[in-house]
C-alpha atoms as a PDB file:
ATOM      1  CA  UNK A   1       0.000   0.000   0.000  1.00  0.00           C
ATOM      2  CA  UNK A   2       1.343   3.581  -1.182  1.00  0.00           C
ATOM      3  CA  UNK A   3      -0.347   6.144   0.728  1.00  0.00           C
ATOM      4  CA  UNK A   4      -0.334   9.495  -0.120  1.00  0.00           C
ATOM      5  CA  UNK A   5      -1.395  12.935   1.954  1.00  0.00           C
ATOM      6  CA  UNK A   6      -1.714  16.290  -0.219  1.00  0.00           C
ATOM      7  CA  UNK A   7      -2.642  18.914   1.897  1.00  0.00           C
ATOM      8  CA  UNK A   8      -2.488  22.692   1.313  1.00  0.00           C
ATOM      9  CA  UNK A   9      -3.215  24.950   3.604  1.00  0.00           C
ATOM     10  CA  UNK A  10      -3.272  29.165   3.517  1.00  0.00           C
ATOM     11  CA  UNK A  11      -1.789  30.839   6.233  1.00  0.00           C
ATOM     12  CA  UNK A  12      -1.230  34.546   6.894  1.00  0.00           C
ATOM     13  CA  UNK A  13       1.385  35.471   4.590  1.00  0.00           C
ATOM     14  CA  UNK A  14       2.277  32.358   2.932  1.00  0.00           C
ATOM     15  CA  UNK A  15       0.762  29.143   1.440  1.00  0.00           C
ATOM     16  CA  UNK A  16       2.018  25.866   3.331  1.00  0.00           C
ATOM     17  CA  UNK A  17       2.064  22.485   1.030  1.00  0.00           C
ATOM     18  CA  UNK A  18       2.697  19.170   2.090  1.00  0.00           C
ATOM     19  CA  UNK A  19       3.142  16.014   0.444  1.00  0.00           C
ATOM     20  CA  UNK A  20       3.887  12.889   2.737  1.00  0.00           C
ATOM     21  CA  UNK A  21       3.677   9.280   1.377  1.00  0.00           C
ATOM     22  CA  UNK A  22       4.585   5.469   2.871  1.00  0.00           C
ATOM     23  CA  UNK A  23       4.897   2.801   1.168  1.00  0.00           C
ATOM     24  CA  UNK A  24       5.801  -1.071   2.256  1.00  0.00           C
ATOM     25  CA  UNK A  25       8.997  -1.244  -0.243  1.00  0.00           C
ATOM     26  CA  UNK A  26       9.793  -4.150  -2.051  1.00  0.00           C
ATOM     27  CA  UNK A  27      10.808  -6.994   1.020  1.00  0.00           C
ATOM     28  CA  UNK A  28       8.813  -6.131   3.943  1.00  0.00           C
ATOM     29  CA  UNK A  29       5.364  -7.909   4.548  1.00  0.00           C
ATOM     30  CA  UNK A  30       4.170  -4.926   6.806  1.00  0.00           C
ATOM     31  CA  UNK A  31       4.370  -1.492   6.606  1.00  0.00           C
ATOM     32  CA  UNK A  32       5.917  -0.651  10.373  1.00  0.00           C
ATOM     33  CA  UNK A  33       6.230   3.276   9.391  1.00  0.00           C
ATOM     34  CA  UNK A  34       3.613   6.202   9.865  1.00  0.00           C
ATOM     35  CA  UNK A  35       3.428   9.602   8.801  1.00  0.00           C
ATOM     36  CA  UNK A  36       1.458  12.687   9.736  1.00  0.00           C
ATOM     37  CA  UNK A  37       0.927  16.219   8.695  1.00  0.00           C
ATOM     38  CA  UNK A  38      -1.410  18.579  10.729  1.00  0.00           C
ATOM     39  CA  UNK A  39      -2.518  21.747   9.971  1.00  0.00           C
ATOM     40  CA  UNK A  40      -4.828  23.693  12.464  1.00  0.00           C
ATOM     41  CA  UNK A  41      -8.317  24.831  11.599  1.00  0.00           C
ATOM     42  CA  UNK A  42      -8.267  27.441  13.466  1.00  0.00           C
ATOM     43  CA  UNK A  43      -6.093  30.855  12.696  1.00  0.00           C
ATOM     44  CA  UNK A  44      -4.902  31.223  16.857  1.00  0.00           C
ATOM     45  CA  UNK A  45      -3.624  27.983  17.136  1.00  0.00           C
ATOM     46  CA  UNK A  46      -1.912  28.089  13.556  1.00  0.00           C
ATOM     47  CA  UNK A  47      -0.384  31.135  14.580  1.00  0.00           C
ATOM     48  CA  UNK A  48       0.942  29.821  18.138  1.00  0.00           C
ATOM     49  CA  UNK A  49       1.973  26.476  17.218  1.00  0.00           C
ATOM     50  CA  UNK A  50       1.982  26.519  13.063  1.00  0.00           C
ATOM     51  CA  UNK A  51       1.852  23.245  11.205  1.00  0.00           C
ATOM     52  CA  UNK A  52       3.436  19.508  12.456  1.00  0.00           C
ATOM     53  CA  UNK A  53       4.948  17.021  10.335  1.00  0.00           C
ATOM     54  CA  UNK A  54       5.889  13.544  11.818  1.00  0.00           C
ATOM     55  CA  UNK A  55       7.419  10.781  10.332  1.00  0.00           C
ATOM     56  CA  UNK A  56       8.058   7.331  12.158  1.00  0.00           C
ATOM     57  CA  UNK A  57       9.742   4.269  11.974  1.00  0.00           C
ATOM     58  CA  UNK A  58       8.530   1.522  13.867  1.00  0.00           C
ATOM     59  CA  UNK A  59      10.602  -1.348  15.204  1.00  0.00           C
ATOM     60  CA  UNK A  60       9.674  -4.773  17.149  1.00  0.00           C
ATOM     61  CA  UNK A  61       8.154  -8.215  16.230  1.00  0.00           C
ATOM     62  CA  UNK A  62       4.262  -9.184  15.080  1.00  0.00           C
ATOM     63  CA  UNK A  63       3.589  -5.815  13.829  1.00  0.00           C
ATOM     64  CA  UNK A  64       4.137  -3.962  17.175  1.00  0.00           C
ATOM     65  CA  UNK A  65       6.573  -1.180  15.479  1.00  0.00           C
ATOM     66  CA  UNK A  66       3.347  -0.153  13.582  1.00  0.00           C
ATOM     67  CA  UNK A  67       1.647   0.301  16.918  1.00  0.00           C
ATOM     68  CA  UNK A  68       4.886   2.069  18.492  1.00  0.00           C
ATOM     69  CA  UNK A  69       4.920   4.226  15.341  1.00  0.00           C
ATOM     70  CA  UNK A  70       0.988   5.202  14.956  1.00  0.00           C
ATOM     71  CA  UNK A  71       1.060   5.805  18.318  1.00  0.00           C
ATOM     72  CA  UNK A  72       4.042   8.386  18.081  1.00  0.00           C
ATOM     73  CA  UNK A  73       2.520  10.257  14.981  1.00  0.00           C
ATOM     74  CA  UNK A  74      -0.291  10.857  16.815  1.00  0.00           C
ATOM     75  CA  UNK A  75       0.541  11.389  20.444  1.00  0.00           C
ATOM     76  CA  UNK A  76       3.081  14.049  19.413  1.00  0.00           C
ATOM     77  CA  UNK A  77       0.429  16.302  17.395  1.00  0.00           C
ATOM     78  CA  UNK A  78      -1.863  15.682  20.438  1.00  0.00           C
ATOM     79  CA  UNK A  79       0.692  16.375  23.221  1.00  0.00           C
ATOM     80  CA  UNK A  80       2.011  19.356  21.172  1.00  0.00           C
ATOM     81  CA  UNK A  81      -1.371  21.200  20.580  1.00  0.00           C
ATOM     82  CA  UNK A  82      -2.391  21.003  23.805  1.00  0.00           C
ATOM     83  CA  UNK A  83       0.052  22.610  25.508  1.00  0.00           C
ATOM     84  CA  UNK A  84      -0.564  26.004  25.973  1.00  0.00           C
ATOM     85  CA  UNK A  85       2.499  27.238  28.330  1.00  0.00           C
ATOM     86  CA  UNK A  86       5.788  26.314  26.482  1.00  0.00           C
ATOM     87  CA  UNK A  87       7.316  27.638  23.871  1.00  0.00           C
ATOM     88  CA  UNK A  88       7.102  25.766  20.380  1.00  0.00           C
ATOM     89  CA  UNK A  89      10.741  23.893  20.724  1.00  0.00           C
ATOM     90  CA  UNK A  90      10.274  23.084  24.342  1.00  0.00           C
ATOM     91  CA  UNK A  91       6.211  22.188  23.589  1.00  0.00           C
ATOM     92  CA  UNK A  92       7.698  19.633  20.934  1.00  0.00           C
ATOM     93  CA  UNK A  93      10.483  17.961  23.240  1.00  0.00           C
ATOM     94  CA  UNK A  94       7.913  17.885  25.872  1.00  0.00           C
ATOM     95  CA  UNK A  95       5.556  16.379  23.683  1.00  0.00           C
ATOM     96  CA  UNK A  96       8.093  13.421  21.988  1.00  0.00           C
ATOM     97  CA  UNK A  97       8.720  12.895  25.950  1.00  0.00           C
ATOM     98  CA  UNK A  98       5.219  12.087  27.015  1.00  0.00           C
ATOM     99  CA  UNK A  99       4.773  10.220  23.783  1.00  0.00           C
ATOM    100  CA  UNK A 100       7.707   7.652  24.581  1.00  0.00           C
ATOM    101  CA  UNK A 101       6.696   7.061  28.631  1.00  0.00           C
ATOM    102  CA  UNK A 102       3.389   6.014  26.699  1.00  0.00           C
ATOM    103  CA  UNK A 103       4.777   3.952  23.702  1.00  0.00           C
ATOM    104  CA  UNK A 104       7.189   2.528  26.438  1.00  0.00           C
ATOM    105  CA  UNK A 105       4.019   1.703  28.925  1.00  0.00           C
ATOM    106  CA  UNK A 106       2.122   0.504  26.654  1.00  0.00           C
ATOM    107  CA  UNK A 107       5.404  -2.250  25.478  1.00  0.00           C
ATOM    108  CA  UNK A 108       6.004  -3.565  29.123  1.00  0.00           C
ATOM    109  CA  UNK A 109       1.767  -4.033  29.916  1.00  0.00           C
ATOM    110  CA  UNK A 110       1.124  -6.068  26.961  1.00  0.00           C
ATOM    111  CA  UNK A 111       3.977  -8.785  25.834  1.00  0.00           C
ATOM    112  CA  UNK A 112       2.854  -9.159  21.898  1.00  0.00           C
ATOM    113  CA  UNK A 113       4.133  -5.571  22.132  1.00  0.00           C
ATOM    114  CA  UNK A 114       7.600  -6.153  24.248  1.00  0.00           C
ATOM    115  CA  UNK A 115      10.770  -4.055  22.553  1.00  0.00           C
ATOM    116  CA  UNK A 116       8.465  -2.233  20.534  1.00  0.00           C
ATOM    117  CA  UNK A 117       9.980   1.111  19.380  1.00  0.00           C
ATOM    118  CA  UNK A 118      10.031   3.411  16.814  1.00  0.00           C
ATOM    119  CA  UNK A 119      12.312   6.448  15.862  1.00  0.00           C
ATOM    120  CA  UNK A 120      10.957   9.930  15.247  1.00  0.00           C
ATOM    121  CA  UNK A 121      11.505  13.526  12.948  1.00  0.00           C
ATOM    122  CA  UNK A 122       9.070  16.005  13.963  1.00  0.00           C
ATOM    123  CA  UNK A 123       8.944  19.415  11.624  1.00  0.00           C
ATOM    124  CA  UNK A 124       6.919  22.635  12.965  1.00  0.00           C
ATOM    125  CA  UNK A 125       6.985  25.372  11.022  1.00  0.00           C
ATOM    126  CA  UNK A 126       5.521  29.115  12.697  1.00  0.00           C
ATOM    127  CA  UNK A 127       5.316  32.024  10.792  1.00  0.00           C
ATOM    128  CA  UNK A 128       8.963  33.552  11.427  1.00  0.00           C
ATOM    129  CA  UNK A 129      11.088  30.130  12.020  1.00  0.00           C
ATOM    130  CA  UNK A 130      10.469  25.792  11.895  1.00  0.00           C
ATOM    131  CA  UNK A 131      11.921  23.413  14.620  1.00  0.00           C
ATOM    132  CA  UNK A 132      12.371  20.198  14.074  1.00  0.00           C
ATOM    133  CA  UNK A 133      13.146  17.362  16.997  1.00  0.00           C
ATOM    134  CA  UNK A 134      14.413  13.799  16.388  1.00  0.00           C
ATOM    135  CA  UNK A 135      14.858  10.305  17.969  1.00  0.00           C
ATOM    136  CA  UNK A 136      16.951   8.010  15.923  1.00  0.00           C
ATOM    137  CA  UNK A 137      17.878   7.948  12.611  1.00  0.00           C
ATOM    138  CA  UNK A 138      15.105   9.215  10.896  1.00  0.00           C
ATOM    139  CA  UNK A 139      16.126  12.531   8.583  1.00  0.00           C
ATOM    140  CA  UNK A 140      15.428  16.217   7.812  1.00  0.00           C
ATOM    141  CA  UNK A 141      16.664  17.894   4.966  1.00  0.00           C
ATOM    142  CA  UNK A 142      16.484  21.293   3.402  1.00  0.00           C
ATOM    143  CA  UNK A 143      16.919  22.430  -0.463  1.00  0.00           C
ATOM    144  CA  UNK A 144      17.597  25.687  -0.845  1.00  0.00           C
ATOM    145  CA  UNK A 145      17.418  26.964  -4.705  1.00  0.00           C
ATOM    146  CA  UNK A 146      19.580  23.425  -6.412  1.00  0.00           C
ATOM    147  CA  UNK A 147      21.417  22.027  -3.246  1.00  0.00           C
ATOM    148  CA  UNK A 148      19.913  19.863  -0.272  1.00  0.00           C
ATOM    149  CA  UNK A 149      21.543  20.019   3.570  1.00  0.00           C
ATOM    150  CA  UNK A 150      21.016  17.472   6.142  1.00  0.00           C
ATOM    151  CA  UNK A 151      19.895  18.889   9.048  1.00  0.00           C
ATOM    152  CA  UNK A 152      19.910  16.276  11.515  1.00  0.00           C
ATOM    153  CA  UNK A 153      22.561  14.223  12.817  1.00  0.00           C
ATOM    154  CA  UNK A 154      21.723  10.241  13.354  1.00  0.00           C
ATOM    155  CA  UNK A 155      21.476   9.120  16.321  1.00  0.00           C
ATOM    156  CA  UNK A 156      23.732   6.019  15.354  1.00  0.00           C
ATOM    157  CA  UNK A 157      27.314   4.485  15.739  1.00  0.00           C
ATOM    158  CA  UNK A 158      28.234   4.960  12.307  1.00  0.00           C
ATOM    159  CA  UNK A 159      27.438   8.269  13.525  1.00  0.00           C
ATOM    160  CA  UNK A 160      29.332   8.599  16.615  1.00  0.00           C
ATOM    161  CA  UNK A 161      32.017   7.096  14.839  1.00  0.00           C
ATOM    162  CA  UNK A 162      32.299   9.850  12.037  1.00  0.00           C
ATOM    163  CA  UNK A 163      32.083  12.655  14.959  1.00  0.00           C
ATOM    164  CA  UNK A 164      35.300  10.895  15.984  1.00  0.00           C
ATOM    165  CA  UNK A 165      37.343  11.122  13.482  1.00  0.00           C
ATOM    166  CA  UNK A 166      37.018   7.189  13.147  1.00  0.00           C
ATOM    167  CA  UNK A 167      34.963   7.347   9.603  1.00  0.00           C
ATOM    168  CA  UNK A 168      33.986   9.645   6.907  1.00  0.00           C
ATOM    169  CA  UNK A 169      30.615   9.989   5.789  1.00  0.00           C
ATOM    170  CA  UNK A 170      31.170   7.810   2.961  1.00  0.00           C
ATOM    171  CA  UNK A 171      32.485   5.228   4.828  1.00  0.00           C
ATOM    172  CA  UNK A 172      29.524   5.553   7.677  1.00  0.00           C
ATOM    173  CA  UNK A 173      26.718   5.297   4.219  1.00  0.00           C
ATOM    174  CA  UNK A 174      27.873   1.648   3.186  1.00  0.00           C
ATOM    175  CA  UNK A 175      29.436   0.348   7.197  1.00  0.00           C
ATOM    176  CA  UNK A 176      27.728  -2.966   8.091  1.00  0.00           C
ATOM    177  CA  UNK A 177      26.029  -1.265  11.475  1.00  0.00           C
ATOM    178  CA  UNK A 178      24.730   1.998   9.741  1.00  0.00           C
ATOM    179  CA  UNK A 179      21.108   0.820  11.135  1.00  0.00           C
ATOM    180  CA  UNK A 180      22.185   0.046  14.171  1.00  0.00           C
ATOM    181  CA  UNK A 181      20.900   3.087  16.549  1.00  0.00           C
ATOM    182  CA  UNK A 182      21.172   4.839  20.073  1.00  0.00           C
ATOM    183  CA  UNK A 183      17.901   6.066  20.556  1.00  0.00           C
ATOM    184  CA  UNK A 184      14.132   4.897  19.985  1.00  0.00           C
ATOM    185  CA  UNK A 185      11.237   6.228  21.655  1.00  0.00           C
ATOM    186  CA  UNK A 186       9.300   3.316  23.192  1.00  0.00           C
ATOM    187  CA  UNK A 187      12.702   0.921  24.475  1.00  0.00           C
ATOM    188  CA  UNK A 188      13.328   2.664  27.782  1.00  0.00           C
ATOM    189  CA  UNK A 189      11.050   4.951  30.612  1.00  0.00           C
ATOM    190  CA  UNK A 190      13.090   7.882  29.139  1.00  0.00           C
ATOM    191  CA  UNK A 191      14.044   9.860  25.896  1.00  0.00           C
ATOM    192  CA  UNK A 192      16.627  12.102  24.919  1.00  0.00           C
ATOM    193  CA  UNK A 193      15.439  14.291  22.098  1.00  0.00           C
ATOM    194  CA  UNK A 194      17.448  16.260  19.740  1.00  0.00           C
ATOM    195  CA  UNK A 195      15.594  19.676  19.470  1.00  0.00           C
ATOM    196  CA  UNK A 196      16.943  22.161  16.283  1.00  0.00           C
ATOM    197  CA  UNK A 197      17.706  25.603  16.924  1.00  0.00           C
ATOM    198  CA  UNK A 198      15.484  28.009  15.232  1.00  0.00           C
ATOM    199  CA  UNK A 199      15.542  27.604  11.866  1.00  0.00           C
ATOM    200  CA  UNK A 200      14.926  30.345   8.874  1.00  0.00           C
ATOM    201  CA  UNK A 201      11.920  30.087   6.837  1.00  0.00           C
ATOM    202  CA  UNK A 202      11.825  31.554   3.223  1.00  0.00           C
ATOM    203  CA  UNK A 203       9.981  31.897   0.323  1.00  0.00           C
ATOM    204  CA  UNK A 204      10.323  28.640  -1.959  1.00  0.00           C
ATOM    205  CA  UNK A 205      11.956  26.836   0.260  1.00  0.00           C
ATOM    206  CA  UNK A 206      11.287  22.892   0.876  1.00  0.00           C
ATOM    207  CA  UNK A 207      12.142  20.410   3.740  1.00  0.00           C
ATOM    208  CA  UNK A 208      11.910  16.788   3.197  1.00  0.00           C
ATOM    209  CA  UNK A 209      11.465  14.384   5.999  1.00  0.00           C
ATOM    210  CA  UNK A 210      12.071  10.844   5.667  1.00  0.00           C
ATOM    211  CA  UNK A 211      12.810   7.301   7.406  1.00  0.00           C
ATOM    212  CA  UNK A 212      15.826   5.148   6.464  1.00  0.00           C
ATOM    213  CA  UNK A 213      14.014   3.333   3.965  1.00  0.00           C
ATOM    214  CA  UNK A 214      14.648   6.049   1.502  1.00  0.00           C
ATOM    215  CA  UNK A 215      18.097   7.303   2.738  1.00  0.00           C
ATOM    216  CA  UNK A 216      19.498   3.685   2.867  1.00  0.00           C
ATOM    217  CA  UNK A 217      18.783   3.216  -0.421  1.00  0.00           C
ATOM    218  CA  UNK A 218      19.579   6.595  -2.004  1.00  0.00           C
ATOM    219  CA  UNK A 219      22.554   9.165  -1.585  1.00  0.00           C
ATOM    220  CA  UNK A 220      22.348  12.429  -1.213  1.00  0.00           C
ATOM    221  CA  UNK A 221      23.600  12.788  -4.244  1.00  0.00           C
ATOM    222  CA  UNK A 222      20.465  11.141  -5.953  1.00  0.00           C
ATOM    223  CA  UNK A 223      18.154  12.854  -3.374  1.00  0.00           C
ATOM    224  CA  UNK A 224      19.116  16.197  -4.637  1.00  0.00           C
ATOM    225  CA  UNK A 225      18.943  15.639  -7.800  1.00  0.00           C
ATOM    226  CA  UNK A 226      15.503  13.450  -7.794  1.00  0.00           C
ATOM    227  CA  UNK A 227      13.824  16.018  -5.893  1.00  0.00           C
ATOM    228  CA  UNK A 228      15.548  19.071  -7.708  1.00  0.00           C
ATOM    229  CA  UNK A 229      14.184  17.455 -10.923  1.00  0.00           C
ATOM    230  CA  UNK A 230      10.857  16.465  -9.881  1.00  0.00           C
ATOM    231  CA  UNK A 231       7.634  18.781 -11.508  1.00  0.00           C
ATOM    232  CA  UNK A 232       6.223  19.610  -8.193  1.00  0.00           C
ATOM    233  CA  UNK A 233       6.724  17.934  -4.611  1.00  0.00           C
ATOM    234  CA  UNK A 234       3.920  15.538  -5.018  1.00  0.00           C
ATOM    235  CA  UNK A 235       5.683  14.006  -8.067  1.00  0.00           C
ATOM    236  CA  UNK A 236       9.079  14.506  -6.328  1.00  0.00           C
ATOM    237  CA  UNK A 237       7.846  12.039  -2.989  1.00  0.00           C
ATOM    238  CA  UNK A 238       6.729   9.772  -5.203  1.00  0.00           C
ATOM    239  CA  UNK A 239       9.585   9.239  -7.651  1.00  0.00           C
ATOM    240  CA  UNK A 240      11.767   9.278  -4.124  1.00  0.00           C
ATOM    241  CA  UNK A 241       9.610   6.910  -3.203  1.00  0.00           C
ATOM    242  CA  UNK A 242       9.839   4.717  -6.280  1.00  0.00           C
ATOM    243  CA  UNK A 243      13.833   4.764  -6.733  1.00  0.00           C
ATOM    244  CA  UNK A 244      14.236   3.663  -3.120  1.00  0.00           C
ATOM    245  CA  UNK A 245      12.019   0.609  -4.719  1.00  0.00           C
ATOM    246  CA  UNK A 246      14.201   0.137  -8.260  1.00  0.00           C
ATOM    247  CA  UNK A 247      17.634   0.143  -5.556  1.00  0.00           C
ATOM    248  CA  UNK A 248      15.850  -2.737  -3.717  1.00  0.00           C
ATOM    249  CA  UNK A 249      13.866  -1.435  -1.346  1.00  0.00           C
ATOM    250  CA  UNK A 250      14.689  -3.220   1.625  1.00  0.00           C
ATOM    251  CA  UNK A 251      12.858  -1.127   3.717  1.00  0.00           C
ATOM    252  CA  UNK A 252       9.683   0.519   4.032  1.00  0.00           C
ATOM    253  CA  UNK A 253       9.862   4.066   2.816  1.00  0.00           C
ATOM    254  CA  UNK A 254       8.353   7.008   3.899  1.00  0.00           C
ATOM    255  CA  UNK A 255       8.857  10.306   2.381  1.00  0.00           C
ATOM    256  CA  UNK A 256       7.407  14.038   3.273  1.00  0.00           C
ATOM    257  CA  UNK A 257       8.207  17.341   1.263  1.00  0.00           C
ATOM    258  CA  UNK A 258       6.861  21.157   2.584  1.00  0.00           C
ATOM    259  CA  UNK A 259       7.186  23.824   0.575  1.00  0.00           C
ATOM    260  CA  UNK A 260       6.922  27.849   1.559  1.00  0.00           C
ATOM    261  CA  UNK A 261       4.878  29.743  -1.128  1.00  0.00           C
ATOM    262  CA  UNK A 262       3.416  33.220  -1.721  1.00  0.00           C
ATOM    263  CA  UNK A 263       0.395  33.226  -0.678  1.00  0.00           C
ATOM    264  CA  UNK A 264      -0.956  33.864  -4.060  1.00  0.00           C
ATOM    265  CA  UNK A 265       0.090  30.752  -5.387  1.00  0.00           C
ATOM    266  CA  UNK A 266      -2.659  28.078  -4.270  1.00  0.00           C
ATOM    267  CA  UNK A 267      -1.838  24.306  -5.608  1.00  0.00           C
ATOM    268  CA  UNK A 268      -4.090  22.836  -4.551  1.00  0.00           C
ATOM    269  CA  UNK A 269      -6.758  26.159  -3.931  1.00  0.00           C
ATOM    270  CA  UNK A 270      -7.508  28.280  -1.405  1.00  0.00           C
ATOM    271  CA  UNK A 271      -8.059  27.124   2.289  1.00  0.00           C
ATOM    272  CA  UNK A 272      -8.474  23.694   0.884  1.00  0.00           C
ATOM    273  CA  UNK A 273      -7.486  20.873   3.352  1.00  0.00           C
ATOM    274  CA  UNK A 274      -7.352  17.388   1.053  1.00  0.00           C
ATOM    275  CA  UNK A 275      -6.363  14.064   2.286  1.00  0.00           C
ATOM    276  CA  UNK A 276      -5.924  11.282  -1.147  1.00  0.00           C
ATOM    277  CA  UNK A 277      -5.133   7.988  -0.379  1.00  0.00           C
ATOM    278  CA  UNK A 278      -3.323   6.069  -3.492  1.00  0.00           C
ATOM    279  CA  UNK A 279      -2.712   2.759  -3.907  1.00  0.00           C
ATOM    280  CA  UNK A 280       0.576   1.583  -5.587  1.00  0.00           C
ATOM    281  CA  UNK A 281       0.916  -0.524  -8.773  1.00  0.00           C
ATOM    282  CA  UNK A 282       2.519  -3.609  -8.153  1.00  0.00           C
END
C-alpha cells in the first residue's frame, strides 16, 4: 500500500504544502512506518503552534513497530497542541517525551508488544522560524534553490564514529552497522530528544522528511537531484519513493516534502485541506 497525503493549507502570509507518502517497499510484509501532517483549523492555534509534520519508523516483532509508530505520529500532534504554556521547541520535546513514557508503557503491559519502538523527525513550522526534533535515525533535509543540507545528525554508531574522526561519511553510508541506533522512543522509561535551533523560513523553500528506507537506499547525491528534478513535490515524494524501490527497497519508505509559497500561489486552492489515499501498482 502507497499512501499518499496532499494537503495545502493558507496561512497569513504564505501558502504551506505538504506532500507525505509510505509505502511497504519491495521486502517487507508490513508497513511498520507512519506519517502525519497537521494543519490547524483554526487561525490562533496556527499562529501559536503553526503546522506539524511527523514521520516514524517503527521497530519490534508481530507488527508492534506499527503500533509504536501510529502511536508516536499521533501522540506528538496531540501532546504538542495542547500545551498552551511552552514555547514551540520546548512544547515539541515535551511532547516526543510524554509520547515515549506512553509507547514505552504501553510495550512492558502487553507482551505481543515487548521491545516495541520506533524512531521519530518532527517538523513545525511558525510564521517567522520551523523546529524540528528527532529520535533516531530518521532525517530532515532542506533544499535551498539546487542544493539539499542534512539537518539532523543520526542518532547512530556509524554516527558517533564519524564525529570521531574514526569514519567519513562515505564510509559511515555503506558500514555494516549503519542501522544500528542509540535512541528509539518506546525501548526505555526515558528519551533524549534532539531539538533544532530556530531555523529560517523563506519563500520557496522545501524540507523533506524521511525514514531510512529512503536514505538507505539513495545518496544524497540522488536525493538532490531526484527532488531538484521532480515537476512539483507531489511528483518529487513519489519518484523518491519509487527509486528507493528500483535500488531494492529493503525497507519501508516514507517520504514528506513542505514547501513555503506566496500566498498567491494556491496548488491545490484556497483554504483547501485534502487528504488522497493512493494505492501503488505492483
Amino acid at each position: 500500500m502507497h499512501k499518499t497525503r496532499e494537503i495545502s493549507n493558507r496561512d497569513l502570509k504564505r501558502n504551506i504544502t505538504a506532500s507525505i507518502h509510505t509505502d511497504v517497499g519491495c521486502v517487507r510484509e508490513t508497513n511498520e512506518d507512519s506519517v502525519s501532517h497537521i494543519i490547524p483549523r483554526d487561525e490562533e492555534t496556527l499562529k501559536r503552534r503553526g503546522s506539524l509534520t511527523v514521520v516514524a519508523d517503527g521497530m519490534g516483532g508481530h507488527a508492534s513497530g506499527e503500533i509504536a509508530s501510529q502511536m508516536a505520529v499521533e501522540l506528538i500532534g496531540e501532546y504538542y497542541y495542547a500545551d498552551h504554556e511552552n514555547t514551540p521547541p520546548d512544547a515539541l520535546v515535551i511532547a516526543i517525551e510524554r509520547a515515549n513514557a506512553d509507547i514505552y508503557e504501553a510495550a512492558i503491559s502487553d507482551e505481543r508488544y515487548y521491545g516495541m519502538g520506533t524512531t521519530v523527525i518532527a517538523f513545525a513550522i511558525l510564521e517567522d522560524a520551523a523546529y524540528s526534533a528527532h529520535v533516531g535515525d530518521s532525517r530532515l533535509y532542506h533544499l535551498n534553490g539546487r542544493q539539499i543540507e542534512l539537518l539532523t545528525i543520526d542518532h547512530s554508531e556509524v554516527m558517533e564514529m564519524v564525529k570521531q574522526g574514526i569514519l567519513s561519511m562515505e564510509e559511515a553510508a555503506n558500514h555494516e552497522d549503519k542501522n544500528v541506533i542509540l535512541q528509539a522512543m518506546g525501548t526505555k522509561p526515558d528519551v533524549m530528544v534532539e531539538i533544532s535551533d530556530a531555523l529560517p523560513v523563506k519563500l520557496y523553500d522545501e524540507f523533506l522528511l524521511c525514514s531510512d528506507g529512503l536514505c538507505d537506499m539513495l545518496s544524497d547525491q540522488e536525493i538532490e537531484k531526484i527532488w531538484f528534478e521532480a515537476d512539483d513535490i507531489h511528483m518529487a515524494c513519489r519518484d523518491l519513493i519509487n527509486h528507493a524501490k528500483i535500488n531494492g527497497g529493503h525497507d519501508n519508505v516514507s517520504v514528506g516534502i513542505i514547501r513555503i509559497e506566496p500566498e498567491e500561489i494556491r496548488r491545490s486552492g484556497e483554504g483547501i485541506r485534502q487528504t488522497r489515499e493512493v494505492k501503488a501498482i505492483a
